[in-house]
PDB file of N, CA and C in Angstrom:
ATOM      1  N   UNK A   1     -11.229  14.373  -1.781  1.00  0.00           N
ATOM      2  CA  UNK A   1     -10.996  13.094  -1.142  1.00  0.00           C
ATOM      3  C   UNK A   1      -9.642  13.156  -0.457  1.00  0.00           C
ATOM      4  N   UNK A   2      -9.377  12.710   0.840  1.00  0.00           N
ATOM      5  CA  UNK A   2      -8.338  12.919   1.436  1.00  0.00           C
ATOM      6  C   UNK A   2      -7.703  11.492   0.858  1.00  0.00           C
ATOM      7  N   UNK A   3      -6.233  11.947   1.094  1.00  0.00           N
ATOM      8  CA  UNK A   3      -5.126  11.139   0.494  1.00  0.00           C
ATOM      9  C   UNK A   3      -4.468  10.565   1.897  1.00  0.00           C
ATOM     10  N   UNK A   4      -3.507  10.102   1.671  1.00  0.00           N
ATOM     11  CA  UNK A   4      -2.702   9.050   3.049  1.00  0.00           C
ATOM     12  C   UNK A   4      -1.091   8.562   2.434  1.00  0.00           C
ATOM     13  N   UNK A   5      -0.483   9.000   3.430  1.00  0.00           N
ATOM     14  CA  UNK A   5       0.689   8.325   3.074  1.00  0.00           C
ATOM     15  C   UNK A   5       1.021   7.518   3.927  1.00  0.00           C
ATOM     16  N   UNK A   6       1.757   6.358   3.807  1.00  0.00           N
ATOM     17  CA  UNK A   6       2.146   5.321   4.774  1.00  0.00           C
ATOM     18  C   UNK A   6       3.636   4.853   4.377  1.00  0.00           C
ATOM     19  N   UNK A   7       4.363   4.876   5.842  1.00  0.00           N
ATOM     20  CA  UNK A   7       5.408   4.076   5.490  1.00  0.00           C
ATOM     21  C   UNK A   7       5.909   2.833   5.606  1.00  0.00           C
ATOM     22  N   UNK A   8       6.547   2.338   5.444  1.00  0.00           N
ATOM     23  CA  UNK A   8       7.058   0.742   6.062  1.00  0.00           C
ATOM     24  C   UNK A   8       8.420   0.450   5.945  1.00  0.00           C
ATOM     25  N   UNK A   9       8.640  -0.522   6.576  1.00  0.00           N
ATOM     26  CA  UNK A   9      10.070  -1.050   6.504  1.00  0.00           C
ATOM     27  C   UNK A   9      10.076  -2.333   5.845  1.00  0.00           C
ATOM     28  N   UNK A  10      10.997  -2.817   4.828  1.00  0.00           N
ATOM     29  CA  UNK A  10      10.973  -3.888   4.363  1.00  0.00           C
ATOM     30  C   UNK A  10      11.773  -5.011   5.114  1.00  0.00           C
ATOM     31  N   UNK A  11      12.071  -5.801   4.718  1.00  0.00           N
ATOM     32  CA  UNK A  11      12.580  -7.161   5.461  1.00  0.00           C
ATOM     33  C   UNK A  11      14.232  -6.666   5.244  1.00  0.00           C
ATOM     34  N   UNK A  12      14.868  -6.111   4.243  1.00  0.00           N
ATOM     35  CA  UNK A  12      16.344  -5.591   4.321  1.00  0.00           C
ATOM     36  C   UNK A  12      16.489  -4.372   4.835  1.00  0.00           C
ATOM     37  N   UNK A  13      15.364  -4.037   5.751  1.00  0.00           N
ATOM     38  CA  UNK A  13      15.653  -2.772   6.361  1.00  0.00           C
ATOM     39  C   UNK A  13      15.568  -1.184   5.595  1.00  0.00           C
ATOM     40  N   UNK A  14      15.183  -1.842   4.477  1.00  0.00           N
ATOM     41  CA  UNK A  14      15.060   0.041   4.197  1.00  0.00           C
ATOM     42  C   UNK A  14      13.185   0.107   4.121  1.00  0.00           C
ATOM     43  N   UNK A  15      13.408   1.570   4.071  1.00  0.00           N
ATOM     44  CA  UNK A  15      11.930   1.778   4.367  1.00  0.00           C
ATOM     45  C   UNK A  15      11.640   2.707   3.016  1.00  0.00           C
ATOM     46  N   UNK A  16      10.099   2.430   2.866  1.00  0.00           N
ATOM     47  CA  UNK A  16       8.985   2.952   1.604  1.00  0.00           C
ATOM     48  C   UNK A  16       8.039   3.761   2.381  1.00  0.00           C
ATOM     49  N   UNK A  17       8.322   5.212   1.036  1.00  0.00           N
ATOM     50  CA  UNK A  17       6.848   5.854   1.742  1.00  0.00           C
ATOM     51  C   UNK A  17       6.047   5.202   0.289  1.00  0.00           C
ATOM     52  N   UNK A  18       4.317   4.948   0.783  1.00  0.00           N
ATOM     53  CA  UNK A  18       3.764   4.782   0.112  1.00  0.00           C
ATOM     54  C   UNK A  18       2.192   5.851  -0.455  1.00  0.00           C
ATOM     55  N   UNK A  19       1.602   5.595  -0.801  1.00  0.00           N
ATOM     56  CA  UNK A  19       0.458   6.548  -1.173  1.00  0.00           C
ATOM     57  C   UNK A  19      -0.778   5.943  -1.724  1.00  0.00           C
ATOM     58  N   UNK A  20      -2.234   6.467  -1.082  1.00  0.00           N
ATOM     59  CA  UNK A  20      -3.351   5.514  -1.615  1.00  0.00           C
ATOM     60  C   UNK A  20      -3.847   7.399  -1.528  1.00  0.00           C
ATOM     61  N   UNK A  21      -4.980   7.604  -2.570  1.00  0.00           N
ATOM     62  CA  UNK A  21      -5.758   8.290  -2.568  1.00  0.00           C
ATOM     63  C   UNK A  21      -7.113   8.642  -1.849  1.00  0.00           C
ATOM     64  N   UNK A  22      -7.407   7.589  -0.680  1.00  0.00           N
ATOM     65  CA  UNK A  22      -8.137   7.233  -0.017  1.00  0.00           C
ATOM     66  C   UNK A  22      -7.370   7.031   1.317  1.00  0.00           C
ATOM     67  N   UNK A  23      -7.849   6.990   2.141  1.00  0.00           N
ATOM     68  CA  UNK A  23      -7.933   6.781   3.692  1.00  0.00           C
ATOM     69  C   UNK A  23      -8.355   5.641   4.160  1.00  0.00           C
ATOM     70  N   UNK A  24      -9.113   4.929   3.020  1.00  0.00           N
ATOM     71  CA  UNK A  24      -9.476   3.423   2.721  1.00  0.00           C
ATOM     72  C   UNK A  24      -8.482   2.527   3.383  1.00  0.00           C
ATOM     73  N   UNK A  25      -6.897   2.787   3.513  1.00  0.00           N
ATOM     74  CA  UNK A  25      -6.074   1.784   3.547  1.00  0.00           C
ATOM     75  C   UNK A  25      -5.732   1.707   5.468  1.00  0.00           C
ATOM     76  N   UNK A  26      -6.313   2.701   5.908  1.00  0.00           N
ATOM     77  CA  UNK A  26      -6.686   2.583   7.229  1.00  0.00           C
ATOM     78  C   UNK A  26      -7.204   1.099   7.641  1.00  0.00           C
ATOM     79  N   UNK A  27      -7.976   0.642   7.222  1.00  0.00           N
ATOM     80  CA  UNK A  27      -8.530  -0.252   7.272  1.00  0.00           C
ATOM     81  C   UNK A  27      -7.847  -1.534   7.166  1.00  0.00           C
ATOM     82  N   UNK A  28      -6.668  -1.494   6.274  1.00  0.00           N
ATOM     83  CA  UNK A  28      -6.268  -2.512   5.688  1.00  0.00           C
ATOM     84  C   UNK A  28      -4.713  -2.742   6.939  1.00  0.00           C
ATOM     85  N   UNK A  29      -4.586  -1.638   7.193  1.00  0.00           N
ATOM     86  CA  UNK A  29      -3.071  -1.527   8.058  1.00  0.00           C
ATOM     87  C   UNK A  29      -2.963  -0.259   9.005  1.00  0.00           C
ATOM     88  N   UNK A  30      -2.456  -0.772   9.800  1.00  0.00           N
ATOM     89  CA  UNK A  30      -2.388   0.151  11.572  1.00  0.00           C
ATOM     90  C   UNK A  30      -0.715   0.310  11.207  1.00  0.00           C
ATOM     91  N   UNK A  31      -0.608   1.454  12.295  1.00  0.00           N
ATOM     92  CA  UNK A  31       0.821   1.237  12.525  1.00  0.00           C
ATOM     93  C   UNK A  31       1.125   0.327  13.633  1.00  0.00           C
ATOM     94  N   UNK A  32       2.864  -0.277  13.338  1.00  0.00           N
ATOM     95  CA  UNK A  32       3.316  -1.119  14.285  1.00  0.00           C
ATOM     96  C   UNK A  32       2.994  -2.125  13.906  1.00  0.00           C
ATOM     97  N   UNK A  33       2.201  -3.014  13.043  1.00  0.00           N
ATOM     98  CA  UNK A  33       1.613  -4.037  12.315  1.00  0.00           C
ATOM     99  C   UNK A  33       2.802  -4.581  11.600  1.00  0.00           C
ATOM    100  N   UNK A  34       3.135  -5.919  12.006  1.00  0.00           N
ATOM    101  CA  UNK A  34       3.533  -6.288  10.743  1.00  0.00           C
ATOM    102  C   UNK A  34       3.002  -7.804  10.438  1.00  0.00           C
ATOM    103  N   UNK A  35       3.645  -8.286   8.642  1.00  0.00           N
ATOM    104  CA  UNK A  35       2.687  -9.258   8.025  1.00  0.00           C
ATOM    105  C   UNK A  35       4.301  -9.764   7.075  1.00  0.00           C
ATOM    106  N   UNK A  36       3.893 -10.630   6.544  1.00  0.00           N
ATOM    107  CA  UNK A  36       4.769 -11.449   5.359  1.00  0.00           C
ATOM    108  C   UNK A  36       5.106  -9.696   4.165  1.00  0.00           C
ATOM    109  N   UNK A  37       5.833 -10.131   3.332  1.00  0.00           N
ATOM    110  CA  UNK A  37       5.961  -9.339   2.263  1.00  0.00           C
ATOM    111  C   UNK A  37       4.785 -10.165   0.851  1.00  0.00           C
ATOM    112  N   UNK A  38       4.591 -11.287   1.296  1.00  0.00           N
ATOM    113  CA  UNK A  38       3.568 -11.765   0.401  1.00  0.00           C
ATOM    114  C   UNK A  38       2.040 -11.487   0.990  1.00  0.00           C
ATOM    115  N   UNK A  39       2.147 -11.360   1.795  1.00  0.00           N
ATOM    116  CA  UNK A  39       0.415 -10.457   2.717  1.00  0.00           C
ATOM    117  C   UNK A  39       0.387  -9.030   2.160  1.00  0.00           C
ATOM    118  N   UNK A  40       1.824  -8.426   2.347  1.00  0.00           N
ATOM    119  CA  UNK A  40       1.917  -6.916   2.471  1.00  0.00           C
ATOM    120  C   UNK A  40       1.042  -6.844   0.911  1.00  0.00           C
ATOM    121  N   UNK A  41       2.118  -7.459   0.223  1.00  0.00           N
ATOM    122  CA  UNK A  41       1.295  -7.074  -1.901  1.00  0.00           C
ATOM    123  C   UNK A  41       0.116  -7.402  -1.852  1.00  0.00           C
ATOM    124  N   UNK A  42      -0.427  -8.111  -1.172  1.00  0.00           N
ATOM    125  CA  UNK A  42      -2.527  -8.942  -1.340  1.00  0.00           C
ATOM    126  C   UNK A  42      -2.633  -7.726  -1.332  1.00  0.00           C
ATOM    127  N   UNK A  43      -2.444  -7.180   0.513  1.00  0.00           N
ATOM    128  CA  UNK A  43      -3.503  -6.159   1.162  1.00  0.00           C
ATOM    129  C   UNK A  43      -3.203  -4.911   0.176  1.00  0.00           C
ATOM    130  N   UNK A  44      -1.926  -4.539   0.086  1.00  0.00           N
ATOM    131  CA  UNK A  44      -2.117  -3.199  -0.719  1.00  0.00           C
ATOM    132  C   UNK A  44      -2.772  -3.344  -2.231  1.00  0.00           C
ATOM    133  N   UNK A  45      -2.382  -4.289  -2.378  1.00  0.00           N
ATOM    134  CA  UNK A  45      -3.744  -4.266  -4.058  1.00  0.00           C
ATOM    135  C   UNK A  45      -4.961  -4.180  -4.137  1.00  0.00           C
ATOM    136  N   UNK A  46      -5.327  -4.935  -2.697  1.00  0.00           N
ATOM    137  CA  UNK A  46      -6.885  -4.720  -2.204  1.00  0.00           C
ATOM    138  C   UNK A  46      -7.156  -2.974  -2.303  1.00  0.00           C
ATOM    139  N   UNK A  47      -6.139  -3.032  -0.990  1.00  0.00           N
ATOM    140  CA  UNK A  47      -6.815  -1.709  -0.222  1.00  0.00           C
ATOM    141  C   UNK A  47      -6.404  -0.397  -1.501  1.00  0.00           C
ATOM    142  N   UNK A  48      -5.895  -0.336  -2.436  1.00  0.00           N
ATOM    143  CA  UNK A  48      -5.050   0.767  -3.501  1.00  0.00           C
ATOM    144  C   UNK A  48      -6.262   0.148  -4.166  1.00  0.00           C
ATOM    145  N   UNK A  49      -7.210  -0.606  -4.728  1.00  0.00           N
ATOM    146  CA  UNK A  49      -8.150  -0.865  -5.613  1.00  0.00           C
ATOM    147  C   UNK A  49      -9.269  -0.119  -5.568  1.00  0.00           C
ATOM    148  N   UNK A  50      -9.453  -0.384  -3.808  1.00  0.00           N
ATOM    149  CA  UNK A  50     -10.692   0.081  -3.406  1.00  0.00           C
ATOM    150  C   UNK A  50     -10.147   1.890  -3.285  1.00  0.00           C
ATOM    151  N   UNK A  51      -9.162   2.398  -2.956  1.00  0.00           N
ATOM    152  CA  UNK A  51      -9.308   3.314  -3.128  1.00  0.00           C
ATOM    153  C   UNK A  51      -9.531   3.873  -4.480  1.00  0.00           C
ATOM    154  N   UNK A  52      -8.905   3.405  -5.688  1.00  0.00           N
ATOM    155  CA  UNK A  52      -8.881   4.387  -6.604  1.00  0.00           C
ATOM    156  C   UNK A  52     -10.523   3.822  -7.312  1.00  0.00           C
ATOM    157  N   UNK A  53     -11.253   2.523  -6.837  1.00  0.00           N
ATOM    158  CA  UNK A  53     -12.671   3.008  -6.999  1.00  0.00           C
ATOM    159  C   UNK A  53     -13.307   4.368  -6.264  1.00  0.00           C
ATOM    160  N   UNK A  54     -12.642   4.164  -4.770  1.00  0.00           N
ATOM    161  CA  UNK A  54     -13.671   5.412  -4.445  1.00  0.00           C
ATOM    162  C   UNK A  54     -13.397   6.399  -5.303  1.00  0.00           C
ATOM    163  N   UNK A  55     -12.185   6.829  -5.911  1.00  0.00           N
ATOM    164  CA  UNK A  55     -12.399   8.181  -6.606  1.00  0.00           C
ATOM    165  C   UNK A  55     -12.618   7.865  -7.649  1.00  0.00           C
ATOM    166  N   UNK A  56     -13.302   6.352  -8.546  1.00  0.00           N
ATOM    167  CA  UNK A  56     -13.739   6.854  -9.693  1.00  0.00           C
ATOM    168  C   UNK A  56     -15.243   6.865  -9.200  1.00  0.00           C
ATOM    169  N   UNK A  57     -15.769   6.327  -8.225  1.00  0.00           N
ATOM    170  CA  UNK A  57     -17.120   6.853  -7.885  1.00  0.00           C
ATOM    171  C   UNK A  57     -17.473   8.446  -7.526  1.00  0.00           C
ATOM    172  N   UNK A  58     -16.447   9.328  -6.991  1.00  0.00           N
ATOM    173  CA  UNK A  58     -16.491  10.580  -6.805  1.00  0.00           C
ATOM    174  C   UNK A  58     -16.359  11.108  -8.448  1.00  0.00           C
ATOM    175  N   UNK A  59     -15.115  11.073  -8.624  1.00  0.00           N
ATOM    176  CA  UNK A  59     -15.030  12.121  -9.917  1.00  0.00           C
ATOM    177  C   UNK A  59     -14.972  11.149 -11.352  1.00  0.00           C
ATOM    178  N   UNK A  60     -15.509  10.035 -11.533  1.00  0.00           N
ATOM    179  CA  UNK A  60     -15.772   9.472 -12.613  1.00  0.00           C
ATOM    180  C   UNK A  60     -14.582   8.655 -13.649  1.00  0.00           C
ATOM    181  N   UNK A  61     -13.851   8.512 -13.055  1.00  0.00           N
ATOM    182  CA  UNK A  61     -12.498   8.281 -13.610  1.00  0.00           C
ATOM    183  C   UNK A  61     -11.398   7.412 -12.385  1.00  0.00           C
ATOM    184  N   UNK A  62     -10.270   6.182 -12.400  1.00  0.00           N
ATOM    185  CA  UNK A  62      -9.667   5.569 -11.795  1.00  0.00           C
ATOM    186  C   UNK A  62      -8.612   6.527 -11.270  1.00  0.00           C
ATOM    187  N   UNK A  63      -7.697   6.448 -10.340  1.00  0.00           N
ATOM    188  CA  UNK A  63      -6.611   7.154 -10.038  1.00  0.00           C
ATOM    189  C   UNK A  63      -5.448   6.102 -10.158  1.00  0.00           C
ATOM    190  N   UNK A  64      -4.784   7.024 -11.350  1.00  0.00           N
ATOM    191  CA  UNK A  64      -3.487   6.118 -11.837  1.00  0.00           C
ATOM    192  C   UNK A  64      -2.619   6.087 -11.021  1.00  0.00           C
ATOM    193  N   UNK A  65      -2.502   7.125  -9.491  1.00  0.00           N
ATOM    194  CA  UNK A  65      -1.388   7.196  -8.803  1.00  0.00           C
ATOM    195  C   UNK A  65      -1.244   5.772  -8.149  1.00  0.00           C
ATOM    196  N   UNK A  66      -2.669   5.693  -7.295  1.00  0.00           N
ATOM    197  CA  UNK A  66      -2.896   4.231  -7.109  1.00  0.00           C
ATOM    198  C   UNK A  66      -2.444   3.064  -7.724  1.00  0.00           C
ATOM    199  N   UNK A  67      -2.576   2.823  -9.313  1.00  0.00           N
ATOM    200  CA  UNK A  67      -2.100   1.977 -10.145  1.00  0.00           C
ATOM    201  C   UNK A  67      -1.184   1.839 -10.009  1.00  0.00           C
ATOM    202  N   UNK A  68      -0.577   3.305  -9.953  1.00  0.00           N
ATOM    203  CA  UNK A  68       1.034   3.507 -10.499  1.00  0.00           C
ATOM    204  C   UNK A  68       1.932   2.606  -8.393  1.00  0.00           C
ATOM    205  N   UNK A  69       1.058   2.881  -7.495  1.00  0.00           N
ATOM    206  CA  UNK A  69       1.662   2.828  -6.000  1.00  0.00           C
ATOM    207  C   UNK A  69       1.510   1.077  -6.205  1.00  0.00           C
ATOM    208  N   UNK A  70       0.510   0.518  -6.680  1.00  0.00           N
ATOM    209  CA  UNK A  70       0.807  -0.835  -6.841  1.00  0.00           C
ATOM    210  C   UNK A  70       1.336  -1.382  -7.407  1.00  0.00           C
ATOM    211  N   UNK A  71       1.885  -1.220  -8.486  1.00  0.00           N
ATOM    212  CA  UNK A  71       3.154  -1.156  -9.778  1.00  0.00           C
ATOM    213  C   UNK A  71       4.489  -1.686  -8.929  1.00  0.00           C
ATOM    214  N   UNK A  72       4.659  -0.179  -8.671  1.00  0.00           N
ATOM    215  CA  UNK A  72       5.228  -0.094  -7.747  1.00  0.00           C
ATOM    216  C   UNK A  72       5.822  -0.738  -6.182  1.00  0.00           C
ATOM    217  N   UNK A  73       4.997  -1.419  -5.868  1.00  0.00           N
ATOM    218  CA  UNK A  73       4.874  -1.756  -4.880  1.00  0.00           C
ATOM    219  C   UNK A  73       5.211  -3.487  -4.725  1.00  0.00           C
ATOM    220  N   UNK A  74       4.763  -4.013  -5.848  1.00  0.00           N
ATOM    221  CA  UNK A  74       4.897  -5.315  -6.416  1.00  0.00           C
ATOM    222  C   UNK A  74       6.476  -5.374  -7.142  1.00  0.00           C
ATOM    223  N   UNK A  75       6.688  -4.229  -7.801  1.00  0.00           N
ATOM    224  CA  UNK A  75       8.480  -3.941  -8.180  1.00  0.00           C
ATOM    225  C   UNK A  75       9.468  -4.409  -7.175  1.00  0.00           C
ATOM    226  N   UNK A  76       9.341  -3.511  -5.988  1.00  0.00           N
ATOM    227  CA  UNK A  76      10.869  -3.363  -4.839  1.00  0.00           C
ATOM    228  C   UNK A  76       9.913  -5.005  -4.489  1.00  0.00           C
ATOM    229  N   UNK A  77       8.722  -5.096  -4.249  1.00  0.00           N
ATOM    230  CA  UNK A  77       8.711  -6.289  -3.124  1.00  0.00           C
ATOM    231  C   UNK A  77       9.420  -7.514  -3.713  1.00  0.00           C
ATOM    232  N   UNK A  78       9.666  -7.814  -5.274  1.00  0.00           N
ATOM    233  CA  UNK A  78      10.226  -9.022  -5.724  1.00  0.00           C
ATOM    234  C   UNK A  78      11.263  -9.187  -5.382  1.00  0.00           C
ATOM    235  N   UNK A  79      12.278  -8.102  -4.781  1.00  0.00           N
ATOM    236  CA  UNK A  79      13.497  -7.924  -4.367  1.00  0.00           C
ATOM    237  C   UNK A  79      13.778  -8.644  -2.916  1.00  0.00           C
ATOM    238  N   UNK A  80      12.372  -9.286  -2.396  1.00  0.00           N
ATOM    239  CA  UNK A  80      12.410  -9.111  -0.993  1.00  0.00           C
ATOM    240  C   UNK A  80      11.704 -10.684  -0.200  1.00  0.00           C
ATOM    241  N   UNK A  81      12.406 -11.428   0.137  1.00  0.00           N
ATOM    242  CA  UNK A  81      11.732 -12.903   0.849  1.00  0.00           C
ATOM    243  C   UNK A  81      10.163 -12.430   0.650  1.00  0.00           C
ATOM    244  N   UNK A  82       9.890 -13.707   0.197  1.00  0.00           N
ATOM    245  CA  UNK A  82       8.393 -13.539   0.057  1.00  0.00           C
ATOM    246  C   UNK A  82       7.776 -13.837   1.979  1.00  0.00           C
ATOM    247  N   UNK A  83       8.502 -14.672   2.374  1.00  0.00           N
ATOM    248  CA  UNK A  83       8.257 -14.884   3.791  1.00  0.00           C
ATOM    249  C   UNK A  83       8.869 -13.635   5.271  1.00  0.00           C
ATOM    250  N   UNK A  84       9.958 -12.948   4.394  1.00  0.00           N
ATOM    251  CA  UNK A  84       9.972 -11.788   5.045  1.00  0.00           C
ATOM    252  C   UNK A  84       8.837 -10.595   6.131  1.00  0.00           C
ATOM    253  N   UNK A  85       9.355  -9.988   6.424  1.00  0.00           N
ATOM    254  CA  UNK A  85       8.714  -9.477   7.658  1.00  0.00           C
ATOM    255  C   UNK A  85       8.536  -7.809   7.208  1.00  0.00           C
ATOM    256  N   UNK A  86       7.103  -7.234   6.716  1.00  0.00           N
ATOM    257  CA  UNK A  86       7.290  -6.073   6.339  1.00  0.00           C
ATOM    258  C   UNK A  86       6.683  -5.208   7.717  1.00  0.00           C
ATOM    259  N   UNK A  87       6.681  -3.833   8.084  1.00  0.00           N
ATOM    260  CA  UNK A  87       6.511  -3.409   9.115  1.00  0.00           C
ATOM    261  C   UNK A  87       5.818  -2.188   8.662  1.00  0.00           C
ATOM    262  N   UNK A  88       4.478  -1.898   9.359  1.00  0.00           N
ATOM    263  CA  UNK A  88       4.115  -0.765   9.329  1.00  0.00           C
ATOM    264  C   UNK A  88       4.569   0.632   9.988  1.00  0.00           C
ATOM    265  N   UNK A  89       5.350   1.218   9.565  1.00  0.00           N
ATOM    266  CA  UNK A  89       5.800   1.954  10.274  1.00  0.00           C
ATOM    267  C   UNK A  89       5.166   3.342  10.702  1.00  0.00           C
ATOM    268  N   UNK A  90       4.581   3.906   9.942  1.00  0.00           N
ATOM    269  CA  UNK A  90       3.370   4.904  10.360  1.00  0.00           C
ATOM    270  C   UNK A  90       2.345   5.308   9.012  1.00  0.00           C
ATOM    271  N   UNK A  91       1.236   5.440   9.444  1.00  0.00           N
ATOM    272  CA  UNK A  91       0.184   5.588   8.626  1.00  0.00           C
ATOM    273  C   UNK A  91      -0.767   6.813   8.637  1.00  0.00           C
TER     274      UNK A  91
END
């Protein structure tokens, strides 16, 4: 299963690489896109869900990296205006 990394910029200017195990998150975010920092956490929980189903439909088991990228991801964003401006920076 191909993997994907994506980066972004947060609303204080620093930037996250991120990681879904799926290619799934294509879907969810383009580059050059941007959304709230309270959109950004929906979509990546969505789109990091559906990926680490697809690989428990492939190899039978969830992918914790996924878990672990939404963890994650919900961590730095509390740091960050919920009305803030996150930016896709490449995908």
């Amino acid at each position: 299963m191909p993997s994907i990394n994506f980066t972004i910029q947060l609303p204080d200017g620093v930037t996250r690489e991120c990681y879904s195990p799926s290619t799934v998150v294509r879907t969810y975010f383009q580059k050059g896109e941007e959304m709230t920092v309270t959109e950004f956490v929906s979509r990546s929980r969505e789109a990091l869900t559906e990926a680490s189903e697809r690989v428990r439909a492939k190899f039978g088991f969830y992918c914790t990296s996924a878990s672990a990228q939404i963890s994650d991801i919900e961590h730095f964003s509390r740091n960050q205006p919920p009305e803030g401006t996150v930016r896709i920076l490449s995908i």
